[in-house]
C-alpha atoms as a PDB file:
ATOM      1  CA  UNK A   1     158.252 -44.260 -16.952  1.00  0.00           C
ATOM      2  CA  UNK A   2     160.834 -41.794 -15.881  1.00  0.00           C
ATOM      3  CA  UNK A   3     160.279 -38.253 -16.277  1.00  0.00           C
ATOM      4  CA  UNK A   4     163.157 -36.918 -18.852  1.00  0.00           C
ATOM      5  CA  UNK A   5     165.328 -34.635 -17.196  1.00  0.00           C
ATOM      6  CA  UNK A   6     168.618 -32.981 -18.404  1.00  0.00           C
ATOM      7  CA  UNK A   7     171.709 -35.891 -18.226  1.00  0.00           C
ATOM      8  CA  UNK A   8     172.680 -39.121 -20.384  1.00  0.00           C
ATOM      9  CA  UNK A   9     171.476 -41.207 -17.615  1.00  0.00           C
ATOM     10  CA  UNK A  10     168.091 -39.904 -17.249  1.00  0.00           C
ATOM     11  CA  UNK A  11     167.783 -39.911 -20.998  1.00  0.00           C
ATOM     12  CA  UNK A  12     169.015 -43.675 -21.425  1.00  0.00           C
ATOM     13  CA  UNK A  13     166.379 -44.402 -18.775  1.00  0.00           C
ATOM     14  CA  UNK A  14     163.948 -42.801 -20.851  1.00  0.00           C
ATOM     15  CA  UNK A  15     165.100 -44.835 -24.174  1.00  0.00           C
ATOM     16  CA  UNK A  16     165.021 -48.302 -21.640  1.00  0.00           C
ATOM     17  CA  UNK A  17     161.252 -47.422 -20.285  1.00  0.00           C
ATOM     18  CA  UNK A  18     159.796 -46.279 -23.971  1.00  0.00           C
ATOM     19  CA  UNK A  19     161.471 -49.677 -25.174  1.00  0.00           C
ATOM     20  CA  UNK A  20     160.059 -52.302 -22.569  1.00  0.00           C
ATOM     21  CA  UNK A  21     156.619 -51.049 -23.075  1.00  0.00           C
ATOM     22  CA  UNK A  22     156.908 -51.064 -27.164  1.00  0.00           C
ATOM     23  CA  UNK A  23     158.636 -55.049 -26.109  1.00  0.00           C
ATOM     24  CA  UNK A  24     155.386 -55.445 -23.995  1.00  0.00           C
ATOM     25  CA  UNK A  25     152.975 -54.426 -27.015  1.00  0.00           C
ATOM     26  CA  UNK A  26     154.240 -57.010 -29.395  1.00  0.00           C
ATOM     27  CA  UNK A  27     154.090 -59.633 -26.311  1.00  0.00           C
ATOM     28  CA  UNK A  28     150.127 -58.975 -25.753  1.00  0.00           C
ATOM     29  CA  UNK A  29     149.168 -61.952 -28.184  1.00  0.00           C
ATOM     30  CA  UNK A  30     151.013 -64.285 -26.109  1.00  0.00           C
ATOM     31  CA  UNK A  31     151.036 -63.808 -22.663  1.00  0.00           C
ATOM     32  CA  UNK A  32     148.665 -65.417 -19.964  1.00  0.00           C
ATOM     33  CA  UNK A  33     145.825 -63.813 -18.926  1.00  0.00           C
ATOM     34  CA  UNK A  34     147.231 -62.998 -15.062  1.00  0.00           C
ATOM     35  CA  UNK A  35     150.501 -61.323 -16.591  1.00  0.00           C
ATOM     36  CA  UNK A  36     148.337 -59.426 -19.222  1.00  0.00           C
ATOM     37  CA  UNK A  37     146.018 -58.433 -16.603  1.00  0.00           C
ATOM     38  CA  UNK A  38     148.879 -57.151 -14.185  1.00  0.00           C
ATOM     39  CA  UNK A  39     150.505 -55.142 -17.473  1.00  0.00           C
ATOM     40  CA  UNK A  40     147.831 -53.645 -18.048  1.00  0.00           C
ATOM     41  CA  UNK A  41     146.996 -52.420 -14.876  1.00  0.00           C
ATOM     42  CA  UNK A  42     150.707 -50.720 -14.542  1.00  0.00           C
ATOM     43  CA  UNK A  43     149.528 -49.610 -18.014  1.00  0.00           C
ATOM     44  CA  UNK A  44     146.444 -47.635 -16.693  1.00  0.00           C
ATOM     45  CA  UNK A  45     147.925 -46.423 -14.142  1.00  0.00           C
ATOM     46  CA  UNK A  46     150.637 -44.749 -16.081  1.00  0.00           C
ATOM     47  CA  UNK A  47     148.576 -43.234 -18.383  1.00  0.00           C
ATOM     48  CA  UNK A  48     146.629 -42.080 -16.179  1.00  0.00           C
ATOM     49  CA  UNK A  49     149.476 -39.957 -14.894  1.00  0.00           C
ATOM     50  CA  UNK A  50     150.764 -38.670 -17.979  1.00  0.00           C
ATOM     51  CA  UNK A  51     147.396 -38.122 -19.012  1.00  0.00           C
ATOM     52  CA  UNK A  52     147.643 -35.477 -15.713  1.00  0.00           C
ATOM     53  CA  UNK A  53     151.219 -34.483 -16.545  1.00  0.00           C
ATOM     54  CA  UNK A  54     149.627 -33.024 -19.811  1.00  0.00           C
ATOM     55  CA  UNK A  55     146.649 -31.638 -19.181  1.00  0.00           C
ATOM     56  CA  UNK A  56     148.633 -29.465 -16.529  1.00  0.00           C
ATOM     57  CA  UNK A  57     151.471 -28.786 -19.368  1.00  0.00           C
ATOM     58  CA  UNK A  58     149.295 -27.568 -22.182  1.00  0.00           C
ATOM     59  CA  UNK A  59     147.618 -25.599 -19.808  1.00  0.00           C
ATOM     60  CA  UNK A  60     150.999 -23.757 -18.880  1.00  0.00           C
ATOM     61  CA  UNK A  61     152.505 -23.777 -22.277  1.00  0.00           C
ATOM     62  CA  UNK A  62     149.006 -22.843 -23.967  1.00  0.00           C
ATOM     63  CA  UNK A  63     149.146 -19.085 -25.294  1.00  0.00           C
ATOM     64  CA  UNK A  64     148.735 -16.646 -23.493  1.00  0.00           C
ATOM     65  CA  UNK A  65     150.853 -17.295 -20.823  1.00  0.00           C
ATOM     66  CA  UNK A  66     149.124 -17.999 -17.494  1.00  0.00           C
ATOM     67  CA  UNK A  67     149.652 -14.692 -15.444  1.00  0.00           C
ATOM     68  CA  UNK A  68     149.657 -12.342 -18.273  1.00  0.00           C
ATOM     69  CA  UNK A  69     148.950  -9.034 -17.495  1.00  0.00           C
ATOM     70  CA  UNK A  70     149.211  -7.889 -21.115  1.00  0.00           C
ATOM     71  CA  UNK A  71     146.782  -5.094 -22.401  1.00  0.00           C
ATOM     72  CA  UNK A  72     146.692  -1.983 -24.207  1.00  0.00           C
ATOM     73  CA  UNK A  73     146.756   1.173 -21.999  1.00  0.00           C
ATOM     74  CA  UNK A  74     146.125   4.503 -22.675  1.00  0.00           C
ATOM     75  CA  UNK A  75     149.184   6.899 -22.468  1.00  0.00           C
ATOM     76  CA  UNK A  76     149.749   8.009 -19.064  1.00  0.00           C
ATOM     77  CA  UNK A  77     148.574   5.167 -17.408  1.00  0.00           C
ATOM     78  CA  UNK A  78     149.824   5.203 -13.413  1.00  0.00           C
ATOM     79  CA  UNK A  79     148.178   2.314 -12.129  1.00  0.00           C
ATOM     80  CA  UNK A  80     146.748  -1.184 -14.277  1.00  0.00           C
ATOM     81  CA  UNK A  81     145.326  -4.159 -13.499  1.00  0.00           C
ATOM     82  CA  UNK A  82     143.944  -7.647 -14.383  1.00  0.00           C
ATOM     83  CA  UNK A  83     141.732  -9.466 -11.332  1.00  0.00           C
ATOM     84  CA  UNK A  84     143.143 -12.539 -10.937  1.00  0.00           C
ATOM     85  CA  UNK A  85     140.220 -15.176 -12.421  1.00  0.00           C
ATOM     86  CA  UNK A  86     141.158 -14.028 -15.914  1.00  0.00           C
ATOM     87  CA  UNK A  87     145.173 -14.180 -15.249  1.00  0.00           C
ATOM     88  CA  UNK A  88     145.948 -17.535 -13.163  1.00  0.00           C
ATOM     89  CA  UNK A  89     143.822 -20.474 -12.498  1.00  0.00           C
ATOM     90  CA  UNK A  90     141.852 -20.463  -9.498  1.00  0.00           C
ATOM     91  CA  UNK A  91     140.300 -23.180  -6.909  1.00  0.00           C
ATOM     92  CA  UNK A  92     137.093 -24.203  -7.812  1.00  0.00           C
ATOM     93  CA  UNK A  93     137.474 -23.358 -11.033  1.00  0.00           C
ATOM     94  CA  UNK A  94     133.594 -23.507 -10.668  1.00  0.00           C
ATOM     95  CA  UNK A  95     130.339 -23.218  -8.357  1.00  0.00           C
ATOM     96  CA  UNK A  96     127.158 -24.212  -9.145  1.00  0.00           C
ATOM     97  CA  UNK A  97     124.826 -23.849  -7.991  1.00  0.00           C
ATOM     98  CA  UNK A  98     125.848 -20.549  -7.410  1.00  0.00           C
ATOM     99  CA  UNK A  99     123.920 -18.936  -4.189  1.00  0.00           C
ATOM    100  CA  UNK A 100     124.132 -14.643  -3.490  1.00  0.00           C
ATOM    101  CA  UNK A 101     127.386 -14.123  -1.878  1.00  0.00           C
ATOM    102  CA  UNK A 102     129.951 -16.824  -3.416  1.00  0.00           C
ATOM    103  CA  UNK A 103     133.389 -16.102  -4.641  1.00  0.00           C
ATOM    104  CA  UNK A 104     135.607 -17.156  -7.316  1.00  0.00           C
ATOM    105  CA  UNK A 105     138.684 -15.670  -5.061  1.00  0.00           C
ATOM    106  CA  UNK A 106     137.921 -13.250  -3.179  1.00  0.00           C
ATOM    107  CA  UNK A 107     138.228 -10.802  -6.044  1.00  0.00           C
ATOM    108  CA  UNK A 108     134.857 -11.856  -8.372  1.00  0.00           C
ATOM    109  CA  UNK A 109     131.605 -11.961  -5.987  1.00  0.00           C
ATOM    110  CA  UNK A 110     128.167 -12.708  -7.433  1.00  0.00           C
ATOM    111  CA  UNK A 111     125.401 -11.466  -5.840  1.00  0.00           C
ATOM    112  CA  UNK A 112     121.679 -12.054  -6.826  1.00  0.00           C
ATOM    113  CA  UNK A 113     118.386 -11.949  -4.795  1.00  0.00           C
ATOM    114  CA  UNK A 114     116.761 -15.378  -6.895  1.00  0.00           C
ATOM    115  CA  UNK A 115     115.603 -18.253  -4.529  1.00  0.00           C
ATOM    116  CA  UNK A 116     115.606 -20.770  -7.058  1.00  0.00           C
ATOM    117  CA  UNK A 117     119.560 -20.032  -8.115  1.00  0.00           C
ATOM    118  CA  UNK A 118     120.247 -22.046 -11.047  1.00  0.00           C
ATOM    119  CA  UNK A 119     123.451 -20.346 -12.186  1.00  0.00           C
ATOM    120  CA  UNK A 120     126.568 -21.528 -12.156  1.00  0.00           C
ATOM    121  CA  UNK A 121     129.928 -19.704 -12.634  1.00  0.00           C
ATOM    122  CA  UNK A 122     133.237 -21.267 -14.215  1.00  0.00           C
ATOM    123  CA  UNK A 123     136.826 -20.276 -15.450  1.00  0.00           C
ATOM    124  CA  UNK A 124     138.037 -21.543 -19.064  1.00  0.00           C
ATOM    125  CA  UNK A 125     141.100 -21.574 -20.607  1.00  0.00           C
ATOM    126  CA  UNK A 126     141.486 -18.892 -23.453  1.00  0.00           C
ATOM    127  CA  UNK A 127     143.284 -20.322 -26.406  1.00  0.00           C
ATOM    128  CA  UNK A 128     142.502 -17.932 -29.266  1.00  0.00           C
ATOM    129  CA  UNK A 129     145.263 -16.037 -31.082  1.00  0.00           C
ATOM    130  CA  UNK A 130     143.165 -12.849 -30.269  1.00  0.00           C
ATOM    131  CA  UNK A 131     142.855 -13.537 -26.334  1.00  0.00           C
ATOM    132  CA  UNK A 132     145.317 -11.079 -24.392  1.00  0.00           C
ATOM    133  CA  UNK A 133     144.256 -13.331 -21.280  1.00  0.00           C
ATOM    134  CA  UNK A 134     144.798 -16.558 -19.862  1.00  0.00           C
ATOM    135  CA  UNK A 135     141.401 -17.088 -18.799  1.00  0.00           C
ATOM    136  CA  UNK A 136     137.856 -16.547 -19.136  1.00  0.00           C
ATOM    137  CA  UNK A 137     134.808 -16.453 -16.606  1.00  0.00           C
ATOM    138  CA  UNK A 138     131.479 -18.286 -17.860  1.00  0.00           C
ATOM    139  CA  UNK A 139     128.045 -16.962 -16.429  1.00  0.00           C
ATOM    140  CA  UNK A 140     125.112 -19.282 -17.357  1.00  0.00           C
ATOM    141  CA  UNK A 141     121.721 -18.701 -16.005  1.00  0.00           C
ATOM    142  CA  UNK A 142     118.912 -21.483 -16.210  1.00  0.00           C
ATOM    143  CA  UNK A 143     115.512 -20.148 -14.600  1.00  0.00           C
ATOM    144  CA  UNK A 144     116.030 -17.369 -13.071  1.00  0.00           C
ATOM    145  CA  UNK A 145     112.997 -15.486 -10.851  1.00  0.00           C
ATOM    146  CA  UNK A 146     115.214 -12.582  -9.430  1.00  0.00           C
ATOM    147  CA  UNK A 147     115.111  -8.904  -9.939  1.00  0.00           C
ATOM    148  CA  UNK A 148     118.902  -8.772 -10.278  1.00  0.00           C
ATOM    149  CA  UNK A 149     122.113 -10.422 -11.225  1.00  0.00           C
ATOM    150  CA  UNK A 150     125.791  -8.836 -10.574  1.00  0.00           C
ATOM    151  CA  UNK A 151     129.490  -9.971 -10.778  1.00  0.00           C
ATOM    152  CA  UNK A 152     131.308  -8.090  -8.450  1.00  0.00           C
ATOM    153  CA  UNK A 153     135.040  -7.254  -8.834  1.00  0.00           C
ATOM    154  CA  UNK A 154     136.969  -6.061  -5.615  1.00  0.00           C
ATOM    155  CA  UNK A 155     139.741  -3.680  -7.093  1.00  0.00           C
ATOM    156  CA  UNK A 156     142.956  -3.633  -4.823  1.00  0.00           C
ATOM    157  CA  UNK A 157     143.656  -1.140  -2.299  1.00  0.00           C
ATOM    158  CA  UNK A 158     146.543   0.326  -4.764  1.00  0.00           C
ATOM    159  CA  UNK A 159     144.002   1.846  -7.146  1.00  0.00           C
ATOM    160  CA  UNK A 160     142.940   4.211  -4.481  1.00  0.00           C
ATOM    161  CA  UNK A 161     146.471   5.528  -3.403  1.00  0.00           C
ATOM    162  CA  UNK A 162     146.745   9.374  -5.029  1.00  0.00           C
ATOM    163  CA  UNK A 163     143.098   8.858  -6.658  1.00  0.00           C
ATOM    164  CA  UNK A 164     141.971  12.046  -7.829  1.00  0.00           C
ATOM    165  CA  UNK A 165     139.093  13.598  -9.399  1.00  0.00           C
ATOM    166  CA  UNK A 166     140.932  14.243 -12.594  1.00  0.00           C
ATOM    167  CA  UNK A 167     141.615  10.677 -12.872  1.00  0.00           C
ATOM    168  CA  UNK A 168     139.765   8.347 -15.412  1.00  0.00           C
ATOM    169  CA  UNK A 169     139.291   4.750 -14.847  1.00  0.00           C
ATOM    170  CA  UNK A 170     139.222   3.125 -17.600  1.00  0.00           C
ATOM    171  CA  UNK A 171     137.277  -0.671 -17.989  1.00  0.00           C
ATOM    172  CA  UNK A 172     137.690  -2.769 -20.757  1.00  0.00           C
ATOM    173  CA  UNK A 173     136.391  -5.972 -21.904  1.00  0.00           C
ATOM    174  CA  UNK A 174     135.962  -8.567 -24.210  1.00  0.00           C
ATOM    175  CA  UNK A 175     132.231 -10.756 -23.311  1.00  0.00           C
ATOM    176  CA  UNK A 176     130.521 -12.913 -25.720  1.00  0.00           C
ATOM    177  CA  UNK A 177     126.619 -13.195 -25.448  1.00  0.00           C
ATOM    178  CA  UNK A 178     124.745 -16.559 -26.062  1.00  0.00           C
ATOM    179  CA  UNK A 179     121.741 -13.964 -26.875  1.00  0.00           C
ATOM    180  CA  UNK A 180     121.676 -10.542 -26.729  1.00  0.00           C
ATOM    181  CA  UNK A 181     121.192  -8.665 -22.780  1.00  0.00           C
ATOM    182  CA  UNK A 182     121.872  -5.486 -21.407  1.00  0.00           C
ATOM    183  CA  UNK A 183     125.401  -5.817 -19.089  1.00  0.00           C
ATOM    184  CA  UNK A 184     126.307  -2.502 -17.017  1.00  0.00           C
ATOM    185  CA  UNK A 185     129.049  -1.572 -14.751  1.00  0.00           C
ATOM    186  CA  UNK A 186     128.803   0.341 -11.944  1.00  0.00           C
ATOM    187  CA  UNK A 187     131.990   2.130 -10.627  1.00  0.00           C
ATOM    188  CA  UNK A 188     131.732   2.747  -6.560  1.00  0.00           C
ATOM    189  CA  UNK A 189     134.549   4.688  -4.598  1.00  0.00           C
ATOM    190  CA  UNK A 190     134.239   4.487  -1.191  1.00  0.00           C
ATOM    191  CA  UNK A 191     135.213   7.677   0.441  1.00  0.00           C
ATOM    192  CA  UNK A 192     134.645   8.434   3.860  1.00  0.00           C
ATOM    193  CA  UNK A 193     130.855   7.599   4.882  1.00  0.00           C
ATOM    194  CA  UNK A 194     129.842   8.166   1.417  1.00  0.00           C
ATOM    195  CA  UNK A 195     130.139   6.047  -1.660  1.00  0.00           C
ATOM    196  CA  UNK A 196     130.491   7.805  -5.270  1.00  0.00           C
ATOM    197  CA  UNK A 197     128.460   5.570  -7.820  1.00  0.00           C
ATOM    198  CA  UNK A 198     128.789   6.051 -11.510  1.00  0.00           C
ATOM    199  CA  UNK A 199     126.882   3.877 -13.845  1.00  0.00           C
ATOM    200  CA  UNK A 200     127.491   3.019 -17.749  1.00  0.00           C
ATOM    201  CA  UNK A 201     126.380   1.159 -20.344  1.00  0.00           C
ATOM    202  CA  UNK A 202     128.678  -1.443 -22.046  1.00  0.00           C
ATOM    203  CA  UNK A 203     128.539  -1.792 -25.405  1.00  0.00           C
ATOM    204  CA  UNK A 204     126.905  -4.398 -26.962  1.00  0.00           C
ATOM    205  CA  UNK A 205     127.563  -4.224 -30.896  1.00  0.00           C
ATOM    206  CA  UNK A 206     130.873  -6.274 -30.684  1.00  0.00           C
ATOM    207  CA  UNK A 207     132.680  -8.401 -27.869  1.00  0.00           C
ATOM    208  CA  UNK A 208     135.443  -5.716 -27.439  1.00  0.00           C
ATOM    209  CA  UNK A 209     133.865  -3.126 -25.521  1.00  0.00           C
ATOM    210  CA  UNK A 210     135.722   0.044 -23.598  1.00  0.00           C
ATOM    211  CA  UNK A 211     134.188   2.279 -20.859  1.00  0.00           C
ATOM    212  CA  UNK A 212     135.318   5.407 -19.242  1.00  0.00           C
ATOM    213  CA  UNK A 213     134.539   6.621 -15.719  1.00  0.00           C
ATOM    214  CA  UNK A 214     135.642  10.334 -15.444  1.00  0.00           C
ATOM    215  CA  UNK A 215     135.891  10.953 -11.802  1.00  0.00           C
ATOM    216  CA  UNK A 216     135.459  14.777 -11.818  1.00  0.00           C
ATOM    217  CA  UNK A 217     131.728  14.122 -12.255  1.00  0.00           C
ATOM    218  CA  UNK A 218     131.694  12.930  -9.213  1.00  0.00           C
ATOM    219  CA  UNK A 219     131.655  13.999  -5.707  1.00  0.00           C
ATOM    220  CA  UNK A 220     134.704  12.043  -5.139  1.00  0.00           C
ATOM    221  CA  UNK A 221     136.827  13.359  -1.466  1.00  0.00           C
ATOM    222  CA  UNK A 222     140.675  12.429  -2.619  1.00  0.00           C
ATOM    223  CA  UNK A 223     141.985  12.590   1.121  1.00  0.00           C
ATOM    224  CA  UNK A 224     139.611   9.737   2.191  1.00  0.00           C
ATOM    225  CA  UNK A 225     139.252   7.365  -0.880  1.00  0.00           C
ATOM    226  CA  UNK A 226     139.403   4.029   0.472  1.00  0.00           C
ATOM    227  CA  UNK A 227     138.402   1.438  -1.390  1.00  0.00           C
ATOM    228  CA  UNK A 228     136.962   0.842  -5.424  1.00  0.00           C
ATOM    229  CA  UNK A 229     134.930  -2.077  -6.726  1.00  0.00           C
ATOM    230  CA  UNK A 230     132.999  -2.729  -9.902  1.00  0.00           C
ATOM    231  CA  UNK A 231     129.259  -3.909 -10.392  1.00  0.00           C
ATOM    232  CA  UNK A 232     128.862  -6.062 -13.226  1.00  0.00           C
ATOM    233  CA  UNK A 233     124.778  -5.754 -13.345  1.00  0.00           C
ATOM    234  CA  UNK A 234     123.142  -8.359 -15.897  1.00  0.00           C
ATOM    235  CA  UNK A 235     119.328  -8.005 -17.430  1.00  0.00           C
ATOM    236  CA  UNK A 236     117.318 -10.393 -18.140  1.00  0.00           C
ATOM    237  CA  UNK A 237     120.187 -12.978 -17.049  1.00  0.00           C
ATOM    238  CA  UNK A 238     117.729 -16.317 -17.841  1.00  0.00           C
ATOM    239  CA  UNK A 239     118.716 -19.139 -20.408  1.00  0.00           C
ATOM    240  CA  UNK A 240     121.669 -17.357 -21.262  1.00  0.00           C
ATOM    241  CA  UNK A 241     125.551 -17.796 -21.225  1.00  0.00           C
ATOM    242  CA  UNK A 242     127.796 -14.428 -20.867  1.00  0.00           C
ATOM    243  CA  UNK A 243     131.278 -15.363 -21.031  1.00  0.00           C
ATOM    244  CA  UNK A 244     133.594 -12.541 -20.131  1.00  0.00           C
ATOM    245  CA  UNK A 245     136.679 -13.666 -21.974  1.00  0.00           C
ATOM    246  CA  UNK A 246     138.942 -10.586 -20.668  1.00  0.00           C
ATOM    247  CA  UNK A 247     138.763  -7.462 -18.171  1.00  0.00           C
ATOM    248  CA  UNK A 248     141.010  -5.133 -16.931  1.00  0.00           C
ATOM    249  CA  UNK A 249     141.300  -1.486 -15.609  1.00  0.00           C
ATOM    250  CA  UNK A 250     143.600   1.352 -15.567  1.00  0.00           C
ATOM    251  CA  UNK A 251     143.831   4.171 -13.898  1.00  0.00           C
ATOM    252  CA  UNK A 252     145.324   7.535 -15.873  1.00  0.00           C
ATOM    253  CA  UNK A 253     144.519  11.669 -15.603  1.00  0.00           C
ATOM    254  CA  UNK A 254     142.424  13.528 -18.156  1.00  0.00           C
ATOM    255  CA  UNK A 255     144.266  15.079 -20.814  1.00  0.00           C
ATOM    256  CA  UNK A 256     144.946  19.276 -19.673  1.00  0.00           C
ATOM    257  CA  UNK A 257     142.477  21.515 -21.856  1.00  0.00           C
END
């Protein structure tokens, strides 16, 4: 069958195919087995393909929009962004088992120190009228014997370009817990030889959850910050499912007192 494309040819093409196969249906009961055999085969073989042609359509025409980078941000926001496995699909979509060191892109990292790894680490399509993004990352840990679990976002280059100490990054998130665990996030600007660390807490009371970093408590050297990533740490990660349905960050300066 034709694809439909713009034109009276292409669509009388499209009215021809969609009317030999309804002509075919009403033939089943009497044709011989070799020509039934052979029609169905074309059969399965075409829907096979459209069966392709729409998963990968509802995917694209599924809200929100794959590549959204759609959030709230706080006024006077100079620099914003969503890593990439929650904004466009990715290849795998999935690992498992997943062993310390593998990447979904080179943007989301997991690292873990457990020699019997059975975890496993997927994007999903977001389809709720709530979701701001087009994707979500699934974290499922089986037996786990390890002494710690992290996701690890690499933050571009960009974020560190006229980083100051009166700065605020700002992480937020939406993650749903199969049972309730502890999940922090560790902020770490390399500057220099050193590497400021700042560690919160992230809400657990509801799925929407918001964290500030203020950088002045640091001991953050503006001429030589380099490079910013995020520590997603996990307790108690075994027979449990996180799914981190959104994150993003922004970067903007603490309000003048």
């Amino acid at each position: 069958m034709p694809v439909p494309l713009p034109g009276p040819l292409n669509r009388f093409l499209q009215r021809r195919a969609i009317a030999r196969w309804r002509k075919a249906v009403r033939k089943v009961p009497d044709m011989d087995l070799i020509t039934l055999e052979r029609t169905n085969d074309a059969a399965r073989k075409l829907h096979r393909q459209i069966g392709n042609f729409r998963h990968e359509a509802d995917s694209r025409l599924t809200l929100p929009r794959i590549g959204s980078t759609t959030f709230p941000q706080p006024p006077g926001t100079d620099w914003a962004w969503r890593p990439k496995p929650w904004r466009a699909s990715v290849t795998p979509a999935g690992l498992a088992p997943v062993l310390s060191k593998m990447e979904l892109t080179n943007e989301l990292v997991v690292f873990h120190d457990c020699k019997r790894a059975e975890i496993s680490l997927r994007q999903t399509r977001n389809a709720r009228e709530t979701d701001l993004a087009p994707f979500g990352i699934d974290l499922q840990a089986f037996h786990f014997e390890g002494s710690y679990l992290s996701l690890v976002v690499e933050i571009p280059k960009a974020s560190c370009e006229g980083l100051r100490k009166r700065h605020i990054m700002r992480l937020a998130a939406v993650i749903e817990r199969e049972r309730p665990t502890a999940v922090y996030a560790r902020l770490n600007v390399k500057n220099g030889p050193n590497t400021e660390q700042i560690l919160l807490t992230l809400p657990d009371d509801k799925a929407e959850t918001v964290v500030e970093f203020d950088l002045a408590y640091s001991g953050l050297n503006e001429k030589r910050a380099e490079r910013m990533w995020i520590d997603l740490l996990i307790e108690s990660p075994a027979m449990n499912k996180i799914r981190f349905r959104d994150l993003t960050l922004c970067r903007y300066p603490r309000a003048d007192i």
